[in-house]
Protein backbone atom coordinates (compact mmCIF):
# COMPACT_ATOMS: atom_id res chain seq x y z
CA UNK A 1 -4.34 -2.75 26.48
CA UNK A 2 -2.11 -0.84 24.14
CA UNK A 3 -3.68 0.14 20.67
CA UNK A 4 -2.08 -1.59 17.49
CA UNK A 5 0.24 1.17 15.30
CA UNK A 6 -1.48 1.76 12.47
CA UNK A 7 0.59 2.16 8.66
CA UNK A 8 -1.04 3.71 5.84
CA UNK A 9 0.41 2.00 2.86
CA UNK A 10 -0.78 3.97 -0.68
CA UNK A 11 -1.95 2.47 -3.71
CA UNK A 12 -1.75 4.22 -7.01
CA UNK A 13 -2.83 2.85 -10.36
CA UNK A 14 -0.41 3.63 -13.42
CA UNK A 15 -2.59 4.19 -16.46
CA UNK A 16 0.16 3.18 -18.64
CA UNK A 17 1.01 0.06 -17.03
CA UNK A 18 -2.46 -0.72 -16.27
CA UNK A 19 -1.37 -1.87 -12.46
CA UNK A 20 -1.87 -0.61 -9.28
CA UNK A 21 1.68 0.13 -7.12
CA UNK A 22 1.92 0.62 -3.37
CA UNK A 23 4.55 2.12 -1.34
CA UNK A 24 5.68 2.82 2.06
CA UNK A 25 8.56 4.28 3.28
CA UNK A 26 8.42 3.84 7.17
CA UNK A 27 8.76 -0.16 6.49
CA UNK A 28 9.76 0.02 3.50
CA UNK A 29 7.73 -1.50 0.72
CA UNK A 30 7.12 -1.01 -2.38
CA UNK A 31 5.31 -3.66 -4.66
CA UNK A 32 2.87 -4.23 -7.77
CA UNK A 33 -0.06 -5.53 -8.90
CA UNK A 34 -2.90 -6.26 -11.35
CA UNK A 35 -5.65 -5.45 -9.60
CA UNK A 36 -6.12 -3.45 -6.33
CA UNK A 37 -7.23 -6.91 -4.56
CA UNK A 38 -4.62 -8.60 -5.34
CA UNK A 39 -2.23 -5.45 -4.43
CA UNK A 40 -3.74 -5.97 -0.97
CA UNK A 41 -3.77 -9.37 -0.70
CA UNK A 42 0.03 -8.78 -1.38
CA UNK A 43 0.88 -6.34 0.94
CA UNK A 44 -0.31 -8.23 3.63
CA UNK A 45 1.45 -11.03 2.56
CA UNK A 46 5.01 -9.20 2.20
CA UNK A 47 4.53 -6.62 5.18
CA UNK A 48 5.02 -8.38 8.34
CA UNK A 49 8.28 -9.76 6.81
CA UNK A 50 9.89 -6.65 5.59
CA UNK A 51 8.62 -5.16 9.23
CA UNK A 52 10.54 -7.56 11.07
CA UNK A 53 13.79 -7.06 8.57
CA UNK A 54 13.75 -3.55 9.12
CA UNK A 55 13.12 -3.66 12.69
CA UNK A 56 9.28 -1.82 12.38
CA UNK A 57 7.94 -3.79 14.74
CA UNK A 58 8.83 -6.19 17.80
CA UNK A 59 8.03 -9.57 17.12
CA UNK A 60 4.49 -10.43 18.86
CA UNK A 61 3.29 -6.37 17.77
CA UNK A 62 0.16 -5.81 16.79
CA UNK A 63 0.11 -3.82 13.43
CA UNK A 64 -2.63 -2.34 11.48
CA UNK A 65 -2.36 -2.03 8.05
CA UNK A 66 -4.75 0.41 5.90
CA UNK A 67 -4.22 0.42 1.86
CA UNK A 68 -5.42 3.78 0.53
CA UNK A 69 -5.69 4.15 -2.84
CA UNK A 70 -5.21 7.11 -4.73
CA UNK A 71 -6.60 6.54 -8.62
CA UNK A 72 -6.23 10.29 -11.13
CA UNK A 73 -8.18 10.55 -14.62
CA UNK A 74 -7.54 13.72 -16.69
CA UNK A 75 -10.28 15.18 -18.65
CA UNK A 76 -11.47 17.56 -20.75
CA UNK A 77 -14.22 19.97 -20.35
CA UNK A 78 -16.32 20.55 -24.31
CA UNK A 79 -15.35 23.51 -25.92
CA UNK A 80 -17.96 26.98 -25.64
């Protein structure tokens, strides 16, 4: 039995649009959401599809998808 390929797709949250994004470039997708649920819940919804377009996978492949999520705050230390 043949492992299934595994993608990493990335999730970032945009502080100024309050979302979360994911891309990928080896399918490709890119795509939005409100919450990082929901930006799963649509990846897997959209990825097979845009897989097959692109010619990712064979039809019948077993694919893996892991969301990673990558989430930056900047702050400040007090002043001495």
């Amino acid at each position: 039995m043949v492992a299934a390929r595994t993608l990493t797709v990335t999730a970032h949250w945009d502080e100024q649009a309050r979302q979360w994004w994911a891309h990928n470039d080896e399918i490709p997708l890119t795509t939005e959401a409100e919450t990082f649920d929901a930006l799963v819940e649509r990846v897997l919804a959209i990825a097979p599809e845009i897989m097959e377009l692109n010619g990712v996978a064979a039809p019948g492949e077993a694919m893996t998808i892991e969301v990673t999520a990558v989430r930056s705050h900047e702050v400040s230390l007090p002043a001495a």
